[in-house]
PDB file of N, CA and C in Angstrom:
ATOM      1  N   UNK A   1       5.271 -17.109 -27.572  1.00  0.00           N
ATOM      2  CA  UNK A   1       6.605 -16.624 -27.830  1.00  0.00           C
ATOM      3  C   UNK A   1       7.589 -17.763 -27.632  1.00  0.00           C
ATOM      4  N   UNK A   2       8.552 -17.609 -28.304  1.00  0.00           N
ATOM      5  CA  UNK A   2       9.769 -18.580 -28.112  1.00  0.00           C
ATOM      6  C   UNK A   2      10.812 -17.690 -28.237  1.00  0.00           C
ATOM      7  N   UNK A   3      12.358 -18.558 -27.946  1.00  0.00           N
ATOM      8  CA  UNK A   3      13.106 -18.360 -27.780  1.00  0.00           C
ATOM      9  C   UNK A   3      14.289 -18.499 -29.754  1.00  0.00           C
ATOM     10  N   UNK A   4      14.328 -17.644 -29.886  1.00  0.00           N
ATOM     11  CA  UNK A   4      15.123 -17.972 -31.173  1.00  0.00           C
ATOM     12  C   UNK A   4      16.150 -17.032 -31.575  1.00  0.00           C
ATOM     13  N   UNK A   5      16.969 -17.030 -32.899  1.00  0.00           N
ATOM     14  CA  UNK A   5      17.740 -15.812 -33.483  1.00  0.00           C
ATOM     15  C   UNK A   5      16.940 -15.339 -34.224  1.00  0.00           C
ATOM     16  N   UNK A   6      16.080 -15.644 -34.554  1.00  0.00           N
ATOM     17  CA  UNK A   6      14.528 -14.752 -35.489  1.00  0.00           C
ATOM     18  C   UNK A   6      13.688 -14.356 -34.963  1.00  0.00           C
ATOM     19  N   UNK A   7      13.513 -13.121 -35.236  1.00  0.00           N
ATOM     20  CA  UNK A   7      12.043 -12.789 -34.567  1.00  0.00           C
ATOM     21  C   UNK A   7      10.872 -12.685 -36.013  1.00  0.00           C
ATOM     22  N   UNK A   8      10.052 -13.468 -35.247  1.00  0.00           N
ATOM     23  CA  UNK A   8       9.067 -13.550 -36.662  1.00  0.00           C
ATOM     24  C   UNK A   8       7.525 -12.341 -36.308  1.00  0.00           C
ATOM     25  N   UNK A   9       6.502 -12.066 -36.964  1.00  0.00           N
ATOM     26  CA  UNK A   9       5.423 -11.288 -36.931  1.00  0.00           C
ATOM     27  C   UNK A   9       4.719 -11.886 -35.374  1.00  0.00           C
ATOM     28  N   UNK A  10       4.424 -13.204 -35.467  1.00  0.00           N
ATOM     29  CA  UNK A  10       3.750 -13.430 -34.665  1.00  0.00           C
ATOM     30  C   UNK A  10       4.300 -13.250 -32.694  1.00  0.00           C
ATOM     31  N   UNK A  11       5.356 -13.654 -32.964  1.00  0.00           N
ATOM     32  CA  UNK A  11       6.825 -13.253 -32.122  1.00  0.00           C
ATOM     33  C   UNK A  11       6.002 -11.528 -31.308  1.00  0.00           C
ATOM     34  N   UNK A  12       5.847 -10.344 -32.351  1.00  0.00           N
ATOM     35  CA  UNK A  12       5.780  -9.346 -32.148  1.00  0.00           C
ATOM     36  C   UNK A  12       4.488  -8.974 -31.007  1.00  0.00           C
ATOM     37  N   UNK A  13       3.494  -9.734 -32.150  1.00  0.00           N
ATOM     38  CA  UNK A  13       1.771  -9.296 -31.655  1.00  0.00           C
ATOM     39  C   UNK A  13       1.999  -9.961 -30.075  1.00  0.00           C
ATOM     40  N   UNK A  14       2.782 -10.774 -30.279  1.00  0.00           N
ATOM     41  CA  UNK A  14       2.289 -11.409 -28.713  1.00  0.00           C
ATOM     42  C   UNK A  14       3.036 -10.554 -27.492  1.00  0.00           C
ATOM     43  N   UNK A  15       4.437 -10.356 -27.875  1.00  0.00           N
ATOM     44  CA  UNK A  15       4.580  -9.344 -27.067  1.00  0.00           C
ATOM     45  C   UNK A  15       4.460  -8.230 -26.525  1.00  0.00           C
ATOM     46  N   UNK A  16       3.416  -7.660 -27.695  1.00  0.00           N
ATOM     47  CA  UNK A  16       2.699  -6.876 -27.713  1.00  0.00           C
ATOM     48  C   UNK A  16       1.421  -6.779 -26.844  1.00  0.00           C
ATOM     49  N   UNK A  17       0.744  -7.676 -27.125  1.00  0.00           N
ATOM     50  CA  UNK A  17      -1.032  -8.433 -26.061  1.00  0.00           C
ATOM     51  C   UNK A  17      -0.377  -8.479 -25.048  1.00  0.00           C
ATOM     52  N   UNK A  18       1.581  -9.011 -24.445  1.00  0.00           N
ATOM     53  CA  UNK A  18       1.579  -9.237 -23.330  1.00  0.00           C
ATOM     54  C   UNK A  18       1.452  -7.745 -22.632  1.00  0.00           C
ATOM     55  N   UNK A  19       2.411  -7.063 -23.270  1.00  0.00           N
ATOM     56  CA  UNK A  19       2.583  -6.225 -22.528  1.00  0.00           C
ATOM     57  C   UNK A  19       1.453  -4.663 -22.515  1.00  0.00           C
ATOM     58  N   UNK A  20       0.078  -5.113 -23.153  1.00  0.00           N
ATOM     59  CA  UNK A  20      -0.764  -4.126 -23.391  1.00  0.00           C
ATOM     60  C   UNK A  20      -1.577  -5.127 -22.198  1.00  0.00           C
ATOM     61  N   UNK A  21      -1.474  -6.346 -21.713  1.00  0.00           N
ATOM     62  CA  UNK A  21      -2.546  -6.499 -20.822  1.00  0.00           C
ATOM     63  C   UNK A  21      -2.150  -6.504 -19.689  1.00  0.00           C
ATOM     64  N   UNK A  22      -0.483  -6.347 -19.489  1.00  0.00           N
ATOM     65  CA  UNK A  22       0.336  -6.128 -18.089  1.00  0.00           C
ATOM     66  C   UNK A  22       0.214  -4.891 -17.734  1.00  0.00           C
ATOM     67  N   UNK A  23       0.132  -3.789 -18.520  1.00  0.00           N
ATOM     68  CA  UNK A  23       0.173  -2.402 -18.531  1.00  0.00           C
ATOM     69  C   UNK A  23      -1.350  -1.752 -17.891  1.00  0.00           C
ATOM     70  N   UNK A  24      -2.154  -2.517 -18.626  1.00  0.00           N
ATOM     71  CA  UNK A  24      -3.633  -2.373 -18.054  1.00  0.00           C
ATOM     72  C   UNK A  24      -3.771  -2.905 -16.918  1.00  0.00           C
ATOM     73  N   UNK A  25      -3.597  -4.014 -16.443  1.00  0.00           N
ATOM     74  CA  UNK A  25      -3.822  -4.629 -15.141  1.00  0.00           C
ATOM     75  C   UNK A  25      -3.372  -3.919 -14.228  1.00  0.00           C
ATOM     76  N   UNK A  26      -1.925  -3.110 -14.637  1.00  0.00           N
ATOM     77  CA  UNK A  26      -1.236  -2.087 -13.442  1.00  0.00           C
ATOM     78  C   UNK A  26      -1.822  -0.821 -13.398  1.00  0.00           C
ATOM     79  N   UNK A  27      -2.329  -0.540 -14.184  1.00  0.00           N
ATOM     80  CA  UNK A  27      -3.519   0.727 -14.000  1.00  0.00           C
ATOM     81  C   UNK A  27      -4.414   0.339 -13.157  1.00  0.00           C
ATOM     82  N   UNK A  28      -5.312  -0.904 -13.689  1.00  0.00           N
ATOM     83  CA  UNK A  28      -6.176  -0.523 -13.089  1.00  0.00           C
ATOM     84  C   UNK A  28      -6.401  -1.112 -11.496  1.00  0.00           C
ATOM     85  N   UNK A  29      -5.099  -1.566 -11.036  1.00  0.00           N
ATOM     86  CA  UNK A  29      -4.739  -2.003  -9.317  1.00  0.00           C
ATOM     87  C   UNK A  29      -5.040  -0.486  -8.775  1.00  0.00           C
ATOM     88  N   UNK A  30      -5.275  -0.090  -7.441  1.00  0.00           N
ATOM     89  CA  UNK A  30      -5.194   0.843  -6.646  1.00  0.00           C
ATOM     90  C   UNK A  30      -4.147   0.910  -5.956  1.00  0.00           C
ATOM     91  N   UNK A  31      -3.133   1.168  -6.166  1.00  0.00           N
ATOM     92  CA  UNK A  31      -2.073   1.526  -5.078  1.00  0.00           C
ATOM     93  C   UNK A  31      -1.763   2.564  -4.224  1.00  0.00           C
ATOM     94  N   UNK A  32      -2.204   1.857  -2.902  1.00  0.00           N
ATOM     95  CA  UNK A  32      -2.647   3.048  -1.771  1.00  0.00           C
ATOM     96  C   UNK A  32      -1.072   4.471  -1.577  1.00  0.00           C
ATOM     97  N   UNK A  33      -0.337   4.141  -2.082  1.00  0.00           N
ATOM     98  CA  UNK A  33       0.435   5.365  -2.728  1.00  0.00           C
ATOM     99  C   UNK A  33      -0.023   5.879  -3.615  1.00  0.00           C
ATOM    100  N   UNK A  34      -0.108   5.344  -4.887  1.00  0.00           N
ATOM    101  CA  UNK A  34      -0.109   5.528  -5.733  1.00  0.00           C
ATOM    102  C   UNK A  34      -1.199   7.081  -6.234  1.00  0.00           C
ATOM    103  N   UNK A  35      -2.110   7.155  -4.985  1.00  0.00           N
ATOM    104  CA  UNK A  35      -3.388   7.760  -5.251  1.00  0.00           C
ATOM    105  C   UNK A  35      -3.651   8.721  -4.519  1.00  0.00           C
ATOM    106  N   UNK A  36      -2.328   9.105  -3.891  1.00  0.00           N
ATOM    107  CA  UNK A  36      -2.425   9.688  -2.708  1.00  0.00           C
ATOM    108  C   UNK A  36      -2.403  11.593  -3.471  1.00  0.00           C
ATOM    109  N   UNK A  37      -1.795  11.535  -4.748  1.00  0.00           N
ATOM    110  CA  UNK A  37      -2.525  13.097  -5.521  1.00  0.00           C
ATOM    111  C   UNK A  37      -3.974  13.412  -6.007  1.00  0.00           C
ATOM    112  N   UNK A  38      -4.714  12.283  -5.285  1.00  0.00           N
ATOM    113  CA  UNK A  38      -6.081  12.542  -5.971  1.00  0.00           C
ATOM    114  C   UNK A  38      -6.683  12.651  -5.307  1.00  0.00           C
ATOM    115  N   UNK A  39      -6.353  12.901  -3.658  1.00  0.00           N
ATOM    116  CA  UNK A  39      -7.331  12.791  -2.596  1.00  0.00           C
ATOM    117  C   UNK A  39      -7.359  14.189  -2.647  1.00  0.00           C
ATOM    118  N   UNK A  40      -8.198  15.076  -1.867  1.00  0.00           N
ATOM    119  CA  UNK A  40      -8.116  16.304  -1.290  1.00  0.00           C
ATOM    120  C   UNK A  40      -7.219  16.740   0.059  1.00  0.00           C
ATOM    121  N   UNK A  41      -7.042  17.883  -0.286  1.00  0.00           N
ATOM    122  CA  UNK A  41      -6.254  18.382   0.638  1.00  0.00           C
ATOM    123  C   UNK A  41      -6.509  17.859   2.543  1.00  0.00           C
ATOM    124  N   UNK A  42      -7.865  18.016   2.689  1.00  0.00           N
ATOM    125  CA  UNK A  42      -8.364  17.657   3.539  1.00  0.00           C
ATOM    126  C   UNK A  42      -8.012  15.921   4.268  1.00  0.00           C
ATOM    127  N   UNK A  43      -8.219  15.276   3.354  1.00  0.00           N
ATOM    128  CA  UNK A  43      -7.827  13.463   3.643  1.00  0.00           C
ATOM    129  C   UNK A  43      -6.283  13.320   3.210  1.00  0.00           C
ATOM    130  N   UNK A  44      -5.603  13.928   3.158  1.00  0.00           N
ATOM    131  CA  UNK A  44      -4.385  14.193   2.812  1.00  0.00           C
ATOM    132  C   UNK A  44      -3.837  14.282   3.959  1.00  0.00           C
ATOM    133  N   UNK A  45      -3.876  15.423   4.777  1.00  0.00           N
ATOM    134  CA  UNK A  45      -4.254  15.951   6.008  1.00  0.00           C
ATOM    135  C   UNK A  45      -4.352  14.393   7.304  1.00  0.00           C
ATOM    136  N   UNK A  46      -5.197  14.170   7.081  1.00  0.00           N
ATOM    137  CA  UNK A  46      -5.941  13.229   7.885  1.00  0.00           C
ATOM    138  C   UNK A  46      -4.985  12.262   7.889  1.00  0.00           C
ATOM    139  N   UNK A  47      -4.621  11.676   6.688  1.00  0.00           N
ATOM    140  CA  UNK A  47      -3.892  10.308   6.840  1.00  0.00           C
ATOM    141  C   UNK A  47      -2.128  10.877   7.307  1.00  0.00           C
ATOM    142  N   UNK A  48      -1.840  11.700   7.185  1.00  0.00           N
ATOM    143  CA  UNK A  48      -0.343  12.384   8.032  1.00  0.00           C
ATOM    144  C   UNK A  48      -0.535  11.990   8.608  1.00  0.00           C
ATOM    145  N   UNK A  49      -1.490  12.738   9.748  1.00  0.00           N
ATOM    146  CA  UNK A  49      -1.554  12.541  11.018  1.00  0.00           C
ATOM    147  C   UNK A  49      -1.691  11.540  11.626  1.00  0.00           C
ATOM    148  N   UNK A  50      -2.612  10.616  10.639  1.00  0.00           N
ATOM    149  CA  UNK A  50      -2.789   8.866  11.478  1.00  0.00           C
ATOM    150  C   UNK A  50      -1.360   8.269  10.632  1.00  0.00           C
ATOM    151  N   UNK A  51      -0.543   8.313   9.861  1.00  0.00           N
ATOM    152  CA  UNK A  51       0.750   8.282   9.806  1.00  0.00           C
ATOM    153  C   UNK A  51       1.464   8.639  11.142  1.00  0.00           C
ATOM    154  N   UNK A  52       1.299  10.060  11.636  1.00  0.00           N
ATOM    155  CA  UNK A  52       2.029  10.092  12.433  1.00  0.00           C
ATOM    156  C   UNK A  52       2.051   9.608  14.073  1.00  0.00           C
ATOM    157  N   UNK A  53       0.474   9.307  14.600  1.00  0.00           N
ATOM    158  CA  UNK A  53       0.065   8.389  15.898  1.00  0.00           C
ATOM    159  C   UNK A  53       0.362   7.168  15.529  1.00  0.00           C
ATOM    160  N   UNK A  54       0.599   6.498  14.377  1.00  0.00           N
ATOM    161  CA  UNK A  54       1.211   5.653  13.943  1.00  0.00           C
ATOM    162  C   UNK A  54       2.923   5.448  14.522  1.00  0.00           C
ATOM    163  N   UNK A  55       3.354   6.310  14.265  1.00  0.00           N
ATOM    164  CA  UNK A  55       5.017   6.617  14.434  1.00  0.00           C
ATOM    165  C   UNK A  55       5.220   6.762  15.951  1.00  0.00           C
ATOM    166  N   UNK A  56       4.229   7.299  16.451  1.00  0.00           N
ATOM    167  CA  UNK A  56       4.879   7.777  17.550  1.00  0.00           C
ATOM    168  C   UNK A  56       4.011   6.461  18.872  1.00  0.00           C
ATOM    169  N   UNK A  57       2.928   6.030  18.447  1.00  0.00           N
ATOM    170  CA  UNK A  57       2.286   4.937  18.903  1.00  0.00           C
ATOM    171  C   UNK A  57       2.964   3.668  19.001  1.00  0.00           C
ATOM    172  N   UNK A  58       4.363   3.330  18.073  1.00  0.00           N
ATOM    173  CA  UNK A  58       4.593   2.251  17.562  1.00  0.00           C
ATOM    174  C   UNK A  58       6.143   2.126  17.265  1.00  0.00           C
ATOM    175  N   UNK A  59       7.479   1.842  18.471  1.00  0.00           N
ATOM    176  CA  UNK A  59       8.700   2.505  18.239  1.00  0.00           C
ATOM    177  C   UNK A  59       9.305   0.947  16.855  1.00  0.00           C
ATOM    178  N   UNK A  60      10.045   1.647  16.686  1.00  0.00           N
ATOM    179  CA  UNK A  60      10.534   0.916  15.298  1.00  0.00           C
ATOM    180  C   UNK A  60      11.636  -0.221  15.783  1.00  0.00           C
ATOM    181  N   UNK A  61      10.592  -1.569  15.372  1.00  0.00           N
ATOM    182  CA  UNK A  61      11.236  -2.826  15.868  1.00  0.00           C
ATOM    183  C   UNK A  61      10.319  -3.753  16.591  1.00  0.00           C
ATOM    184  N   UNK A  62       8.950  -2.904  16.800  1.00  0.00           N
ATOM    185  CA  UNK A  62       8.164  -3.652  17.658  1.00  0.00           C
ATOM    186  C   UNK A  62       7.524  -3.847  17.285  1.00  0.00           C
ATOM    187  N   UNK A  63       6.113  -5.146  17.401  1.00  0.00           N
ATOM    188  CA  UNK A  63       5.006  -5.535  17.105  1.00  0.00           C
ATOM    189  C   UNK A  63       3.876  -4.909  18.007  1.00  0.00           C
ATOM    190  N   UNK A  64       2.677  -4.826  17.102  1.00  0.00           N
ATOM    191  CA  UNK A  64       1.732  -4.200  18.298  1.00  0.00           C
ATOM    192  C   UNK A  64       0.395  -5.044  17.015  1.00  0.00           C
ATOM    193  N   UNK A  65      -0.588  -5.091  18.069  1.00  0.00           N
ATOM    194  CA  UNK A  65      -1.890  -5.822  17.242  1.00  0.00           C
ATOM    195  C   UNK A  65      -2.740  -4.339  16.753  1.00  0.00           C
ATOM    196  N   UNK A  66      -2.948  -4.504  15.435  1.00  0.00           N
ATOM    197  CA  UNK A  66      -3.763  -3.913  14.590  1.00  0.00           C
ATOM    198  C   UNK A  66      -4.927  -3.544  15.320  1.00  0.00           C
ATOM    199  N   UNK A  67      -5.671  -4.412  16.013  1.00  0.00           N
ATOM    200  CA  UNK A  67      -7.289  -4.397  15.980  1.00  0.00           C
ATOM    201  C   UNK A  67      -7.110  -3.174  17.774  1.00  0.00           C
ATOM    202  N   UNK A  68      -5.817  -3.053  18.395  1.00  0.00           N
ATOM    203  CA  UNK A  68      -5.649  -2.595  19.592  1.00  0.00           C
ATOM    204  C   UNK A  68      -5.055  -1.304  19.447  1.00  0.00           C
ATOM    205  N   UNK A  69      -4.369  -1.336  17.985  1.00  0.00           N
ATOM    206  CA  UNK A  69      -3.864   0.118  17.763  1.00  0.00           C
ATOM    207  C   UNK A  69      -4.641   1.294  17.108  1.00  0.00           C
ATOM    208  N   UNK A  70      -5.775  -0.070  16.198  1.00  0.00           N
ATOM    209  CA  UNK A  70      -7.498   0.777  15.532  1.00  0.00           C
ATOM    210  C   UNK A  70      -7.754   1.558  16.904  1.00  0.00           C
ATOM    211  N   UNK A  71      -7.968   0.936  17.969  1.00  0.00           N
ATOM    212  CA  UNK A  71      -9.156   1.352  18.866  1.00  0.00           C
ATOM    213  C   UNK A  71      -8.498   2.424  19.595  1.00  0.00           C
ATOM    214  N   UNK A  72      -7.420   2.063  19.835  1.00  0.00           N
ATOM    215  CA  UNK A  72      -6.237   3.722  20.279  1.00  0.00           C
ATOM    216  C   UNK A  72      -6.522   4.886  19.213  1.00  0.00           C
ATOM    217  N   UNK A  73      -6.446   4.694  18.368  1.00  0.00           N
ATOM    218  CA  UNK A  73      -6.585   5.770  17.298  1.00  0.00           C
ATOM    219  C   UNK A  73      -7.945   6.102  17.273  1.00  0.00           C
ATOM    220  N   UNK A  74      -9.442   5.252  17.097  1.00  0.00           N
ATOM    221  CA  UNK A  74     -10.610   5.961  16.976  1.00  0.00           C
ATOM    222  C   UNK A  74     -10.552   6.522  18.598  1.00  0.00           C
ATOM    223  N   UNK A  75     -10.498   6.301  19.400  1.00  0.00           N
ATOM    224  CA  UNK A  75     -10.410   6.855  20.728  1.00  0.00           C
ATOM    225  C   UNK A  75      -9.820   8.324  20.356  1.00  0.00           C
ATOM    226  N   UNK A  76      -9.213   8.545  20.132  1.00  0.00           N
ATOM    227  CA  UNK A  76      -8.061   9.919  19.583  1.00  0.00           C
ATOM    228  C   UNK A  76      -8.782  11.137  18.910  1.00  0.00           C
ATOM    229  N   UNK A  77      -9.733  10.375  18.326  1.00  0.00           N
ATOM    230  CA  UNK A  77     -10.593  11.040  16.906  1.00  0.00           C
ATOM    231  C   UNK A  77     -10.164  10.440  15.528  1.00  0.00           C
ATOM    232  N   UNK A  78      -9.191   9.422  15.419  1.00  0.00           N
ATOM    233  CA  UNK A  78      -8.661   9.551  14.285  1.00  0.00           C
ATOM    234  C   UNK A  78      -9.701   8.004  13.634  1.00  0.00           C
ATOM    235  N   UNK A  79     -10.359   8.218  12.461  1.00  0.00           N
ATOM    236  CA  UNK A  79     -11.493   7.640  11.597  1.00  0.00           C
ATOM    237  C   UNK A  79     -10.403   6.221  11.263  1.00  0.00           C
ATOM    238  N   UNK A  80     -11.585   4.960  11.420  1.00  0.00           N
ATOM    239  CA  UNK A  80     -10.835   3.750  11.350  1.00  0.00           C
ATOM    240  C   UNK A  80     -10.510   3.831   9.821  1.00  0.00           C
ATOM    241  N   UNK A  81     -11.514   4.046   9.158  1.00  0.00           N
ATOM    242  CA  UNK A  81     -10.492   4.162   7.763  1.00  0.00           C
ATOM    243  C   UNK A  81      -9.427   4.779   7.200  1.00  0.00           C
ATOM    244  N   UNK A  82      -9.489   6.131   7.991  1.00  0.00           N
ATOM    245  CA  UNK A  82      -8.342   7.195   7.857  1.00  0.00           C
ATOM    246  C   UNK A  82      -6.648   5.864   8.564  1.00  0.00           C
ATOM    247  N   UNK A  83      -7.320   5.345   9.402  1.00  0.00           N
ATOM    248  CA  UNK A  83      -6.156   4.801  10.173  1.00  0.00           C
ATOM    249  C   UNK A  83      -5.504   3.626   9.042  1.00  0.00           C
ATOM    250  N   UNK A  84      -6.168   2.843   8.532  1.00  0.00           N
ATOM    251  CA  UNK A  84      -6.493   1.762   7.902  1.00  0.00           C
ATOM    252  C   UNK A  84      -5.593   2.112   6.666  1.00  0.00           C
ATOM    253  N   UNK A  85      -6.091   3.268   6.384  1.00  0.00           N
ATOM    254  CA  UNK A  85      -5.150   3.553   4.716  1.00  0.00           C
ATOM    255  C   UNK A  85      -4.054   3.968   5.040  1.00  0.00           C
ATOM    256  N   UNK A  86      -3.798   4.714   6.161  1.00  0.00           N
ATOM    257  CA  UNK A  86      -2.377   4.993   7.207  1.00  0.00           C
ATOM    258  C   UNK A  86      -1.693   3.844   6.772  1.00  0.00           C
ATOM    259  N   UNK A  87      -2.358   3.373   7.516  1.00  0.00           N
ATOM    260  CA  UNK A  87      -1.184   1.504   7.966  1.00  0.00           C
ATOM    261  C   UNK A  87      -0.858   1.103   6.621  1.00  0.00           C
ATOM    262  N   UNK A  88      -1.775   1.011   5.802  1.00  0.00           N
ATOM    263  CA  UNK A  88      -1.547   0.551   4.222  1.00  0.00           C
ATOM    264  C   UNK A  88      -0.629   1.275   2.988  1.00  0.00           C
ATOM    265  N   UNK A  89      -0.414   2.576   3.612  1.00  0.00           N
ATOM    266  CA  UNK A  89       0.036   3.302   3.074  1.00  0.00           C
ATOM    267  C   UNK A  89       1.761   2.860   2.896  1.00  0.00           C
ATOM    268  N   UNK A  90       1.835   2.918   4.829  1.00  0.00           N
ATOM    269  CA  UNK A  90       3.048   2.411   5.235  1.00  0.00           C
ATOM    270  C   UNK A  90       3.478   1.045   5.165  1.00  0.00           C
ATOM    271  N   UNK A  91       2.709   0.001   4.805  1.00  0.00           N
ATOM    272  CA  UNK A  91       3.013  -0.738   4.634  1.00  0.00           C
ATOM    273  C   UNK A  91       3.453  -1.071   3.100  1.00  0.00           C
ATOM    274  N   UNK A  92       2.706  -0.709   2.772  1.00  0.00           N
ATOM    275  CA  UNK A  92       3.541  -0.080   0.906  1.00  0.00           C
ATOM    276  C   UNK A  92       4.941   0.278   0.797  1.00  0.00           C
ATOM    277  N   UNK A  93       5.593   1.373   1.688  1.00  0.00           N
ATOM    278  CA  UNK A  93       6.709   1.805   1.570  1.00  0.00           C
ATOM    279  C   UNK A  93       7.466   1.291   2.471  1.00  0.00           C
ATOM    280  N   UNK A  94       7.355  -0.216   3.146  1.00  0.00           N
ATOM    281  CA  UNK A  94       7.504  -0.902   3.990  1.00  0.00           C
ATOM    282  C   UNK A  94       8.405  -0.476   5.340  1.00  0.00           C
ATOM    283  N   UNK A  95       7.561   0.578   5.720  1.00  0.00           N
ATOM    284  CA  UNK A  95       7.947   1.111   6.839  1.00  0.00           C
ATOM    285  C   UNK A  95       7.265  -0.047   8.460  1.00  0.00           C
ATOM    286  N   UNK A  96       5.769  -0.571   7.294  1.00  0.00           N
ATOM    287  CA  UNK A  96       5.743  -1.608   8.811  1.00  0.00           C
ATOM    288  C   UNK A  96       5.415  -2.975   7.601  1.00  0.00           C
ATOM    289  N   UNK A  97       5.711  -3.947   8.410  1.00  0.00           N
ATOM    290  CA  UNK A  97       5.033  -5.787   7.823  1.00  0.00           C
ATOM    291  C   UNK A  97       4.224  -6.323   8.800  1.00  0.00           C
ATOM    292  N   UNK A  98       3.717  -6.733   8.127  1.00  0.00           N
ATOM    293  CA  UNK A  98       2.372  -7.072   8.850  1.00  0.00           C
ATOM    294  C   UNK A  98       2.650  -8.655   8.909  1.00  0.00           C
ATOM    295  N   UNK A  99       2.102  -9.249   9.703  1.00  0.00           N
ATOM    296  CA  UNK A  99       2.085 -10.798  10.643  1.00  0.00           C
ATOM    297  C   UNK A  99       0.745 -11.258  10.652  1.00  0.00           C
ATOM    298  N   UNK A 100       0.438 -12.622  10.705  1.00  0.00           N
ATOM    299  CA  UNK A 100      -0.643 -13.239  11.410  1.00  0.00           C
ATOM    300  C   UNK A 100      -1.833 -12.609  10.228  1.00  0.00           C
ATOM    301  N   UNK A 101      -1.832 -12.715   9.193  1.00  0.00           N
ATOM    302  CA  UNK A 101      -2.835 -12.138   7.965  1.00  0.00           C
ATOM    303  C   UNK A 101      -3.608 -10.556   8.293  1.00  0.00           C
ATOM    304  N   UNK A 102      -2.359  -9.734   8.799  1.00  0.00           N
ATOM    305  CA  UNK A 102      -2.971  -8.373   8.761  1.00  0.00           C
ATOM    306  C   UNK A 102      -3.511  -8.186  10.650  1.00  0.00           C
ATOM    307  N   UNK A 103      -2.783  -9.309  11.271  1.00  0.00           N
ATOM    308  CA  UNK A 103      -3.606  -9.129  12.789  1.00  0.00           C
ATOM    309  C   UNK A 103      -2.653  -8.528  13.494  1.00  0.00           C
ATOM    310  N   UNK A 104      -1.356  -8.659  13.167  1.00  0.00           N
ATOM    311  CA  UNK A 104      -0.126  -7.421  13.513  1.00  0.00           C
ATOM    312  C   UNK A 104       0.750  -7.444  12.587  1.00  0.00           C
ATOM    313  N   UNK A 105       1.722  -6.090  13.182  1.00  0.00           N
ATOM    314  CA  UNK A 105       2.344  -5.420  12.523  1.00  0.00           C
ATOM    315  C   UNK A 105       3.574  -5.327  13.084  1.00  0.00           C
ATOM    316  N   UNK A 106       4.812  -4.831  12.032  1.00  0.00           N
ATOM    317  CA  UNK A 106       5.902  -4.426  13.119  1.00  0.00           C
ATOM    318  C   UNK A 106       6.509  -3.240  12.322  1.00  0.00           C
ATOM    319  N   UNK A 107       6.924  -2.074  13.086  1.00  0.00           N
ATOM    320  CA  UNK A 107       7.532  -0.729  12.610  1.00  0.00           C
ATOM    321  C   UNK A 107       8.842  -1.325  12.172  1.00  0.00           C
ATOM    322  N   UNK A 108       8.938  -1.141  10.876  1.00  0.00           N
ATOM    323  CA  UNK A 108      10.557  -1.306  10.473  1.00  0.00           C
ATOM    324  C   UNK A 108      11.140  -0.515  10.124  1.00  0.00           C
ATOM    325  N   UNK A 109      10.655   0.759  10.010  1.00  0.00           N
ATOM    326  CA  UNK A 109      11.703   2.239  10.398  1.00  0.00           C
ATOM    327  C   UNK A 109      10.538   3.423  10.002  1.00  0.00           C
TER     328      UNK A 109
END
């Protein structure tokens, strides 16, 4: 593509390939929101709640280490993956940011 006052055929197809292979690539990412109508009621359920030992584990402004807040939570009953997609969830809607490549976190509201 270029920049011009004409748009020519070839002009078209390409913006076309771009935006049919940008469109696909965003499908086919998982976005741990994104997927959250396809779970069952049940894991739906599950990740609230490790949402919410999340919230109440973690006051907003503070850092706490991941691998110390896992082991609080499986202690609890709550499943490290259930916790895991928690955190990811929220970190999506950037309620926490994560530090140190995922080794902490901090509640930002």
């Amino acid at each position: 593509m270029r920049l011009g006052s004409q748009v020519q055929a070839v002009d078209v197809y390409e913006a076309l390939r771009l935006f049919r292979t940008s469109t696909l690539a965003t499908a086919s990412t998982k976005s741990p929101v994104g997927d959250m109508h396809v779970l069952a009621e049940e894991q739906r359920v599950q990740i609230q709640n490790a949402e919410n030992f999340v919230k109440q584990r973690v006051p907003i402004g503070t850092d706490v280490s991941t691998v110390r807040l896992l082991e609080e939570g499986v202690s609890l009953g709550h499943s490290d993956s259930t916790l895991r997609r928690a955190i990811s969830i929220m970190n999506h809607r950037t309620e926490l940011a994560e530090f140190n490549r995922g080794q902490r976190f901090r509640r930002l509201r």
